[in-house]
N, C-alpha and C. Protein backbone atom coordinates (compact mmCIF):
# COMPACT_ATOMS: atom_id res chain seq x y z
N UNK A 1 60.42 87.51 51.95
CA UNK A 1 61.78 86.98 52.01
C UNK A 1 61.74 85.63 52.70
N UNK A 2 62.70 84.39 51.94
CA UNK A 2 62.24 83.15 52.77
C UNK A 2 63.36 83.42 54.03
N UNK A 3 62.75 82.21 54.93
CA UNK A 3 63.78 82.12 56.07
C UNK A 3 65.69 81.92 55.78
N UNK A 4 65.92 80.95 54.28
CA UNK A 4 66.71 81.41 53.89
C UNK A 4 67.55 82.44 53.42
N UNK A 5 66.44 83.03 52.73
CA UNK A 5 67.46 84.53 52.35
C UNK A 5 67.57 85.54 53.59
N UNK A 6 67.25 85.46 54.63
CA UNK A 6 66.90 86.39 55.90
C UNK A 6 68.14 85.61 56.38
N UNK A 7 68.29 84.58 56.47
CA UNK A 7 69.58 83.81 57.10
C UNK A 7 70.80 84.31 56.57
N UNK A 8 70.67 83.91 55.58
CA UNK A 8 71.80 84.34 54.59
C UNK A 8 72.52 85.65 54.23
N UNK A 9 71.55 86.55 54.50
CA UNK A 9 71.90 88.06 54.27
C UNK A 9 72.39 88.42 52.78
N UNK A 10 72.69 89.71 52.85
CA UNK A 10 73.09 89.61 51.38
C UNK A 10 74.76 89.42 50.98
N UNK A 11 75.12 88.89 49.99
CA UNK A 11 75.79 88.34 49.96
C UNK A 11 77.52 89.25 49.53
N UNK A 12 77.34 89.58 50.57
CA UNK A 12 78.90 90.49 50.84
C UNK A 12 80.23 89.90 51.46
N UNK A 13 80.07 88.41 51.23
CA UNK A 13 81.01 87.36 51.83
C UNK A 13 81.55 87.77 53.18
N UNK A 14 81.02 88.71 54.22
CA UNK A 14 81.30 88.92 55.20
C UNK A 14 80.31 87.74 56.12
N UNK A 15 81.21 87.29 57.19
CA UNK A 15 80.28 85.66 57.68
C UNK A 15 79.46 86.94 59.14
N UNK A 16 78.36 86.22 59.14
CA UNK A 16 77.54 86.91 60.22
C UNK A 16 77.75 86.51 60.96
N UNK A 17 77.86 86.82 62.13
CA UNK A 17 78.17 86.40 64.24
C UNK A 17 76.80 85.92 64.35
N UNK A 18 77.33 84.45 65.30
CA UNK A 18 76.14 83.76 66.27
C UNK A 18 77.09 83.55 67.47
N UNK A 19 75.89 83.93 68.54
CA UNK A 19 76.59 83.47 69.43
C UNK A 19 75.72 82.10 69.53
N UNK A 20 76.17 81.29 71.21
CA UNK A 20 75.42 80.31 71.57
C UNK A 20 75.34 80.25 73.04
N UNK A 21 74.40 79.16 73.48
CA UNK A 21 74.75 79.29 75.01
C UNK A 21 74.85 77.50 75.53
N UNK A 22 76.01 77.38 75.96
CA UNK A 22 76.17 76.02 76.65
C UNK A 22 75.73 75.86 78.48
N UNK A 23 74.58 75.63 78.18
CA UNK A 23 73.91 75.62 79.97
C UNK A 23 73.59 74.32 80.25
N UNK A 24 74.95 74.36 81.11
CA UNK A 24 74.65 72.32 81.89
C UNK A 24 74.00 72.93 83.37
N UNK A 25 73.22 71.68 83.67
CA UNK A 25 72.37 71.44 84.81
C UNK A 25 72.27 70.06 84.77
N UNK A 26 72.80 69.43 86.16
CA UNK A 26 72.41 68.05 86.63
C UNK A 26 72.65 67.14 85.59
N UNK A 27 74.25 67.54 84.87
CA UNK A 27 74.76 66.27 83.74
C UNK A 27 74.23 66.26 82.88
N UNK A 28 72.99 67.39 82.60
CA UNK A 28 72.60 67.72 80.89
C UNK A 28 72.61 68.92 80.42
N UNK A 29 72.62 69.36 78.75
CA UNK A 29 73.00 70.26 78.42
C UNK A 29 71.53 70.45 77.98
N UNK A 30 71.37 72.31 77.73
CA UNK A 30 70.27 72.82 77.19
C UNK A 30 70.35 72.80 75.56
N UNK A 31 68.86 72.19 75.28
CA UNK A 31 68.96 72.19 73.51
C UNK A 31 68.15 72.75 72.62
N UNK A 32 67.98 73.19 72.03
CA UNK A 32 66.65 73.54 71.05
C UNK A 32 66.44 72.92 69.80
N UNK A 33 65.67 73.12 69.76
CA UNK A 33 64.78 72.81 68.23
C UNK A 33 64.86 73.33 67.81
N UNK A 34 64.97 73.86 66.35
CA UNK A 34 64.77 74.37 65.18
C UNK A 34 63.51 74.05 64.35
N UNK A 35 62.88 75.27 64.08
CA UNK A 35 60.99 74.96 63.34
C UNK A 35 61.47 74.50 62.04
N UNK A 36 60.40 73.15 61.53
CA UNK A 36 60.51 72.89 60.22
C UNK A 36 60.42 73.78 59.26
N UNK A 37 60.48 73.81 58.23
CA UNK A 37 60.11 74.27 56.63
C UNK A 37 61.22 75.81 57.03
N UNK A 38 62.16 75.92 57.92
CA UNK A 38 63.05 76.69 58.09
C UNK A 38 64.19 76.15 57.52
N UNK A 39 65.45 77.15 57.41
CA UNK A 39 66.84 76.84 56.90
C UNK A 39 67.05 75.55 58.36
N UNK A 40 68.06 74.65 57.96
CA UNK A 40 67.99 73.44 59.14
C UNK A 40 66.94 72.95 59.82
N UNK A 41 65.41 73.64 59.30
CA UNK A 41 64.44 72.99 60.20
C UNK A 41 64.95 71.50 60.84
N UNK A 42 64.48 71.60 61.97
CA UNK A 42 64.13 70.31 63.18
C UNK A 42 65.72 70.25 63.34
N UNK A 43 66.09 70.19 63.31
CA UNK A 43 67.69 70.41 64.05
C UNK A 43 67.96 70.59 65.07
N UNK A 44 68.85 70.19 66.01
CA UNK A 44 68.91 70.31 67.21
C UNK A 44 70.38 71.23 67.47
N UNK A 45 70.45 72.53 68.22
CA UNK A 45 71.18 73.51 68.66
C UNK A 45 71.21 73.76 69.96
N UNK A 46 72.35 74.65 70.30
CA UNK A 46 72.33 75.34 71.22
C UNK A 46 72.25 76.17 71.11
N UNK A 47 71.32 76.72 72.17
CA UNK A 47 70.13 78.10 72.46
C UNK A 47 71.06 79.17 71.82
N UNK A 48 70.29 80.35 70.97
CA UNK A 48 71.24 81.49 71.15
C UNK A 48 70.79 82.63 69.46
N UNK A 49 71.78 82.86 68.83
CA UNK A 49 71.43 83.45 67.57
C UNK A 49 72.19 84.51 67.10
N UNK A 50 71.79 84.70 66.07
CA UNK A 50 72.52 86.35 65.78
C UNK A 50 72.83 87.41 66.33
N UNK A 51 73.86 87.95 65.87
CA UNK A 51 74.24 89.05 66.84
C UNK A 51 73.53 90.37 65.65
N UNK A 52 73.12 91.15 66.36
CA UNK A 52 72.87 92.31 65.36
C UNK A 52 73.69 93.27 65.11
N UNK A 53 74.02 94.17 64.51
CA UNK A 53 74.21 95.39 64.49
C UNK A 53 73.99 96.38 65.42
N UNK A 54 75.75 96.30 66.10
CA UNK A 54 75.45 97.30 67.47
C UNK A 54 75.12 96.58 68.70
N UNK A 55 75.37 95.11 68.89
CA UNK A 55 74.79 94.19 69.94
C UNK A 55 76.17 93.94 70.05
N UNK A 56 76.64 93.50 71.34
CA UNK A 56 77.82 92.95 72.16
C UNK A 56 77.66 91.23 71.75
N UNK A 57 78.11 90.39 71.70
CA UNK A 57 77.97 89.29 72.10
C UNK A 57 77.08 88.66 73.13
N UNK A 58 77.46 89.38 74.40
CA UNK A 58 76.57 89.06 75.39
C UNK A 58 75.37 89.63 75.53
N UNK A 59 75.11 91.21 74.57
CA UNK A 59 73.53 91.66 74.54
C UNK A 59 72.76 90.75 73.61
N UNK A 60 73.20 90.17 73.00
CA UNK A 60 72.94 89.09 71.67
C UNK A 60 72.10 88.12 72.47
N UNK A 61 73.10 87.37 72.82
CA UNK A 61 73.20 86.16 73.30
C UNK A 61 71.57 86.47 74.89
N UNK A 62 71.99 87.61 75.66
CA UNK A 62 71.04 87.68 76.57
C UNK A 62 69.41 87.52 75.48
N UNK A 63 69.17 88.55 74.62
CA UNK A 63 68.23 88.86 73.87
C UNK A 63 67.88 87.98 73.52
N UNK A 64 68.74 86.94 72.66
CA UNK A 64 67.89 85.51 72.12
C UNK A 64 67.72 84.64 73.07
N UNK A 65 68.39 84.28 74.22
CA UNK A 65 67.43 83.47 75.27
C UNK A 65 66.00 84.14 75.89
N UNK A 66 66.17 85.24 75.87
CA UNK A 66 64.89 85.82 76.22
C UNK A 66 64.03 85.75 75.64
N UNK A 67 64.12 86.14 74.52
CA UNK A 67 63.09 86.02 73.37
C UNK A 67 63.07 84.75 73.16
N UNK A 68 63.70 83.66 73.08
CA UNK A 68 63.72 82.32 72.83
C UNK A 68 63.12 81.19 73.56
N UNK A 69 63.31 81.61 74.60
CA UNK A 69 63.15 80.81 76.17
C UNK A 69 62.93 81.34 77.09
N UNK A 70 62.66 82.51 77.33
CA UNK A 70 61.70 82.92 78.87
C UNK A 70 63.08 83.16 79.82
N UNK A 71 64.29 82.82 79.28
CA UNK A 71 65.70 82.84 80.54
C UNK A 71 66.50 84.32 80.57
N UNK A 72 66.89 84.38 81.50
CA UNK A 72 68.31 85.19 82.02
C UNK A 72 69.24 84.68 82.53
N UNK A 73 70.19 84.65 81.90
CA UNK A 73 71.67 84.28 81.83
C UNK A 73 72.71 85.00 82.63
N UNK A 74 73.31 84.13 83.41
CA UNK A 74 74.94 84.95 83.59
C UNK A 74 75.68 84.33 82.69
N UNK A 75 76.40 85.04 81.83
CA UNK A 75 77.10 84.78 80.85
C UNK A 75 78.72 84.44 81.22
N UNK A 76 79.45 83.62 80.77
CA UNK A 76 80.56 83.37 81.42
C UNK A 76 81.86 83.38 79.80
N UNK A 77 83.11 82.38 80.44
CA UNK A 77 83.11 82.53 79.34
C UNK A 77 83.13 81.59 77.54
N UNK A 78 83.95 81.83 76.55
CA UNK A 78 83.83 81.77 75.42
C UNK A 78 84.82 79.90 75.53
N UNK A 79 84.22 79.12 74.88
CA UNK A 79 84.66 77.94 75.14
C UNK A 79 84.72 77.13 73.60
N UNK A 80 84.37 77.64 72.46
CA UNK A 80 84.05 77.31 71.37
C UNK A 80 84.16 78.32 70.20
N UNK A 81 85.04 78.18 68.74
CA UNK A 81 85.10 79.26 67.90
C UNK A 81 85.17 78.71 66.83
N UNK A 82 83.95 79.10 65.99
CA UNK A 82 84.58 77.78 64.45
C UNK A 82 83.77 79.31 63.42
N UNK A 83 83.84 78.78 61.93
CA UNK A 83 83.43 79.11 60.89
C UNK A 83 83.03 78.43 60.38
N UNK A 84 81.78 78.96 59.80
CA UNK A 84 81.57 77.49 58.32
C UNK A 84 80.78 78.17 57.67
N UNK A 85 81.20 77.42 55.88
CA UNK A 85 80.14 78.08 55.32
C UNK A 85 78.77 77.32 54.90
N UNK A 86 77.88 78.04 54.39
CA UNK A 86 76.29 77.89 53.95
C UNK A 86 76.34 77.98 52.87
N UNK A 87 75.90 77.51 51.71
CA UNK A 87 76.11 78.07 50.70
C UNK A 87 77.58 79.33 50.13
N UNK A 88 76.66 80.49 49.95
CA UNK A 88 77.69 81.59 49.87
C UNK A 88 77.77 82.42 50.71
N UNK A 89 77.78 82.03 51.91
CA UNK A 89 77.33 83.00 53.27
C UNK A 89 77.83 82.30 54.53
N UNK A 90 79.20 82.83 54.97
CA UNK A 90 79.72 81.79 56.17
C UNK A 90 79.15 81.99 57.65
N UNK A 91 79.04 81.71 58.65
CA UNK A 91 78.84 81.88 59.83
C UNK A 91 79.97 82.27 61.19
N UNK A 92 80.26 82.96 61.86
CA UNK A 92 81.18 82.69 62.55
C UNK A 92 80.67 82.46 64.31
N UNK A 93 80.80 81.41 64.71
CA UNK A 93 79.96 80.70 65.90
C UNK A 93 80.80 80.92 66.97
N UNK A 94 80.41 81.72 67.58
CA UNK A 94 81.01 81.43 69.41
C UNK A 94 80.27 80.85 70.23
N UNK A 95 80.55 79.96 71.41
CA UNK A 95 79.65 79.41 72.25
C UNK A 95 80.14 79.90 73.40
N UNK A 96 79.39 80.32 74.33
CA UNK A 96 79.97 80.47 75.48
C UNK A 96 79.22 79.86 76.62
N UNK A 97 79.92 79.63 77.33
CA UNK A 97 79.41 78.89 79.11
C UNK A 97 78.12 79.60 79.46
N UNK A 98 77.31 79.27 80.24
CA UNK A 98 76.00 80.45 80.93
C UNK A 98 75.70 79.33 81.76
N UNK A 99 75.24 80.34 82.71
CA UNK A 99 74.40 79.84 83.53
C UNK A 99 72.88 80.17 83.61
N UNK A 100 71.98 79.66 84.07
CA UNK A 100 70.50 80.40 84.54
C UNK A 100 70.20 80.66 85.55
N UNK A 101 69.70 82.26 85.80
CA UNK A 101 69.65 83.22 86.66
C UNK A 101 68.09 83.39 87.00
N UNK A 102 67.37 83.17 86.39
CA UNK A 102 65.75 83.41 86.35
C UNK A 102 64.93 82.82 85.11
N UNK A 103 64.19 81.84 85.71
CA UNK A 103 63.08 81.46 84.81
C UNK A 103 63.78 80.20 83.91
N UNK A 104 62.21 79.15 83.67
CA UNK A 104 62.83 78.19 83.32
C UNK A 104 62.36 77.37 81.98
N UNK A 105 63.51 77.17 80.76
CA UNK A 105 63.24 77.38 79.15
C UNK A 105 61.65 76.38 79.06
N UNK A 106 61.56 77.25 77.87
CA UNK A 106 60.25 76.74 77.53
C UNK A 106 60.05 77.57 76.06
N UNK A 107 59.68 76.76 75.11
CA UNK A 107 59.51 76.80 73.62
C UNK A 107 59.18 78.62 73.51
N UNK A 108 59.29 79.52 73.37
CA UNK A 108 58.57 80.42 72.82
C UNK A 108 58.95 80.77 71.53
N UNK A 109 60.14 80.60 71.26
CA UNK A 109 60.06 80.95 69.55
C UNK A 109 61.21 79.47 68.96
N UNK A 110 61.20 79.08 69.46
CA UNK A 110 61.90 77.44 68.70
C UNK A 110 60.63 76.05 68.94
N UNK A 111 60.79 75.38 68.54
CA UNK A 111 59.67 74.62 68.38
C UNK A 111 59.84 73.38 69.63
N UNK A 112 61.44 73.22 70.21
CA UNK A 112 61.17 72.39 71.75
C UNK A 112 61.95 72.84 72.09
N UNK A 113 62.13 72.41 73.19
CA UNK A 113 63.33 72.67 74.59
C UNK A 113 63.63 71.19 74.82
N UNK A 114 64.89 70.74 74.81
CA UNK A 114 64.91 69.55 76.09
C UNK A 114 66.13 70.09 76.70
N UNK A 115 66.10 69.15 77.49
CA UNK A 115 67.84 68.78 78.55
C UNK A 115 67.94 67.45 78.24
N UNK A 116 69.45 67.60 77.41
CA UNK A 116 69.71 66.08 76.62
C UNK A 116 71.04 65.92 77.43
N UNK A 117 71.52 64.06 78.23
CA UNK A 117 72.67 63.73 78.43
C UNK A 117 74.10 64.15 77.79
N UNK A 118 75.23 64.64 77.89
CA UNK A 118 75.82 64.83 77.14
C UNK A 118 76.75 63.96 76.00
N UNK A 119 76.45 62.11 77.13
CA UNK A 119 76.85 61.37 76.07
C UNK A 119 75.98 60.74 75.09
N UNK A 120 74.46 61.27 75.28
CA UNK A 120 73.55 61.26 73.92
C UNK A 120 73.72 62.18 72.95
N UNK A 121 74.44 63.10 73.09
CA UNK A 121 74.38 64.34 72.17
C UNK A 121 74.49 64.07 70.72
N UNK A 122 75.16 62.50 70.29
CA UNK A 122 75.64 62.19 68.77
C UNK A 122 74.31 61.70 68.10
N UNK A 123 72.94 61.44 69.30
CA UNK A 123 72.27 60.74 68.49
C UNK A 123 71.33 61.85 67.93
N UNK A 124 71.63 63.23 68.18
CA UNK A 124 70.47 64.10 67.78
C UNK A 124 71.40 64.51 66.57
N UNK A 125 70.24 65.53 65.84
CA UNK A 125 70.49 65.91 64.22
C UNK A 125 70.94 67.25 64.70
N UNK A 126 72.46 67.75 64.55
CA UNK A 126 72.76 69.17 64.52
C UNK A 126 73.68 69.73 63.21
N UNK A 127 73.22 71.42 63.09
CA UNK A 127 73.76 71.96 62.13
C UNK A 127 75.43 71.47 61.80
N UNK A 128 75.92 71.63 60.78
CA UNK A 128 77.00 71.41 60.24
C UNK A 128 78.00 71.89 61.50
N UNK A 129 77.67 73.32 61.39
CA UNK A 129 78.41 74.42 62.07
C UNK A 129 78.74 74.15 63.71
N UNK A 130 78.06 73.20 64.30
CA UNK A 130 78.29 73.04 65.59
C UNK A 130 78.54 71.30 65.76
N UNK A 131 78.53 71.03 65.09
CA UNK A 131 78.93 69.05 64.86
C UNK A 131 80.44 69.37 65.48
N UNK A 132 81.31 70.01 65.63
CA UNK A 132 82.88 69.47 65.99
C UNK A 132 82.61 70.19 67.54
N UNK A 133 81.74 70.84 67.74
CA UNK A 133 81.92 71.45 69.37
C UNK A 133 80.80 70.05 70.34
N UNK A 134 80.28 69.56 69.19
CA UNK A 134 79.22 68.26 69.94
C UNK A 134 80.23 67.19 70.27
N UNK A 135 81.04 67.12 69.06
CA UNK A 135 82.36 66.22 69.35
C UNK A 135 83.46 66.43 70.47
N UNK A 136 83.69 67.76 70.53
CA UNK A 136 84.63 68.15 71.42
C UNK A 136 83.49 67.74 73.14
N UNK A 137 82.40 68.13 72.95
CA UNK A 137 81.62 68.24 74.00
C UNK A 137 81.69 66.45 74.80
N UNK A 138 81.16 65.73 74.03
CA UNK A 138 81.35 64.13 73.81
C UNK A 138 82.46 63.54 74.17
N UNK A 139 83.34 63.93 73.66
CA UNK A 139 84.73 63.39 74.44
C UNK A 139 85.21 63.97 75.36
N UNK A 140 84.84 65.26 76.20
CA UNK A 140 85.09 65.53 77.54
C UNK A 140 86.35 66.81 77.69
N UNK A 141 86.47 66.86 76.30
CA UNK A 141 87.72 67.87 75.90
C UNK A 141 86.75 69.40 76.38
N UNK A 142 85.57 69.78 76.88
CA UNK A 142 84.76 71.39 77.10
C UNK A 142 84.66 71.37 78.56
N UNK A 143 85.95 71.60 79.67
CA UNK A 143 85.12 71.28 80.90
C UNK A 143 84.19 71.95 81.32
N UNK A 144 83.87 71.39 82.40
CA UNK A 144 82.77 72.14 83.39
C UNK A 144 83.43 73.20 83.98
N UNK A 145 83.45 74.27 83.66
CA UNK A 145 83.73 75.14 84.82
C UNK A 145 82.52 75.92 85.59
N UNK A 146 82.65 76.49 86.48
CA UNK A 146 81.68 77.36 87.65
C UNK A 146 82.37 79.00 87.40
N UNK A 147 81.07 79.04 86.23
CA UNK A 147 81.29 80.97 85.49
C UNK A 147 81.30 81.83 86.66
N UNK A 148 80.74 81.20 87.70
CA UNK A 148 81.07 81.92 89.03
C UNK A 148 82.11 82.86 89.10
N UNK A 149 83.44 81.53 88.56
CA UNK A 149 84.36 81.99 89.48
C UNK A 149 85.21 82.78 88.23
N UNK A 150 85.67 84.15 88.26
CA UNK A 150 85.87 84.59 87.64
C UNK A 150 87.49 85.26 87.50
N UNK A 151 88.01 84.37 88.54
CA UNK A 151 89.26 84.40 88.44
C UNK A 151 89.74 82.50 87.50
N UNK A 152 88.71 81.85 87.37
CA UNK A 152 89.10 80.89 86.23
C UNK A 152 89.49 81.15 84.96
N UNK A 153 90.54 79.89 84.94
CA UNK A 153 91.44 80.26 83.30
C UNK A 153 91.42 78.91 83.09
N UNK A 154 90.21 78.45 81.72
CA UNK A 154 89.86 77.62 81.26
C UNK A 154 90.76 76.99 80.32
N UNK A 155 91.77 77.98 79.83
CA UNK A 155 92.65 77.81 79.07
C UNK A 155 91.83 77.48 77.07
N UNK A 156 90.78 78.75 77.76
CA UNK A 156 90.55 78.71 76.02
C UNK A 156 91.01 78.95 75.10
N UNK A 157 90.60 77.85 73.70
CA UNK A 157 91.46 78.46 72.43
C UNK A 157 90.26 78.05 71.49
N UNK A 158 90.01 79.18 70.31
CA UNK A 158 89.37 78.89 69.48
C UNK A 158 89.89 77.50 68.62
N UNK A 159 88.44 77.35 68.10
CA UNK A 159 88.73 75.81 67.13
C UNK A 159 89.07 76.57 65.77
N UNK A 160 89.83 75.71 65.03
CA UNK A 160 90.50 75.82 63.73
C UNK A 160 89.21 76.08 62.65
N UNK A 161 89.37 76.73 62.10
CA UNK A 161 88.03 77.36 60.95
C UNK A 161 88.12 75.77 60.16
N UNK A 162 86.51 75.09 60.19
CA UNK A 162 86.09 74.19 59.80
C UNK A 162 86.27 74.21 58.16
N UNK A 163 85.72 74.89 57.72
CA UNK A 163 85.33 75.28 55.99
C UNK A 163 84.93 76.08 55.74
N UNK A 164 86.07 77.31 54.72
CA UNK A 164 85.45 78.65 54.53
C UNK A 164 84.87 78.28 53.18
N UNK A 165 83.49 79.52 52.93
CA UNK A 165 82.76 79.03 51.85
C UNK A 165 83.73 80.00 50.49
């Protein structure tokens, strides 16, 4: 099966859950790579992935930084909500705030890691699906909050569904 059709799933027009993870440190955000000769190869994302069957959001989201990057997360909250489609197969993207709790990223199953400025973020190559949260990110509209504090009210609202397929 290529990396596409594994992406894609089969095609029951139901959009599959990703989560993501937005982890600022010292005025930069965490990014990944995407491996070539993959669906979006070399692309630049934020850390994170599919949710499976029977996974929470946040068991998701913990699992693919782990497996991804060597990290543990405190997960905070949801700051980003779009759709888009792929072909015939939509996505539905949450991003949420995190912090890092233990251990520090490093390639294990994406092909780099950086910590990119957040007003460089336009010059890297990212998926369709997360281009309006890079925008929102860029103009200053995603604040910083401290997931700490858990009596904060960020005053989130999902983003308007980009393009259903």
């Amino acid at each position: 099966m290529t990396d596409q059709s594994r992406l894609m799933g089969k095609n029951d027009g139901k959009p599959f859950r990703v989560v993501a993870a937005l982890i600022r440190r010292d005025g930069k955000i965490l990014l990944t790579q995407r491996w070539p000769g993959r669906h979006l190869g070399l692309m630049w994302e934020f850390p994170g992935g599919k949710v499976e069957e029977g996974e929470s959001d946040e068991q998701a989201l913990q699992r693919e930084l782990s497996e991804e990057l060597g990290i543990d997360v405190n997960i905070g909250t949801a700051c980003f909500e779009t759709c888009h489609g792929y072909g015939n197969r939509a996505v539905h993207l949450i991003i949420y705030r995190c912090s890092m709790l233990s251990g520090e990223p490093r390639p294990i199953d994406v092909k780099a890691v950086e910590w990119v400025d957040e007003k460089s973020l336009l010059e890297r190559n990212f998926p369709p699906a997360d281009l309006p949260f890079v925008h929102e990110l860029v103009a200053g509209r995603i604040a910083h909050i401290d997931i700490s504090d858990s009596d904060s009210d960020d005053g989130f609202k999902p983003a308007q569904v980009v393009r259903r397929p």
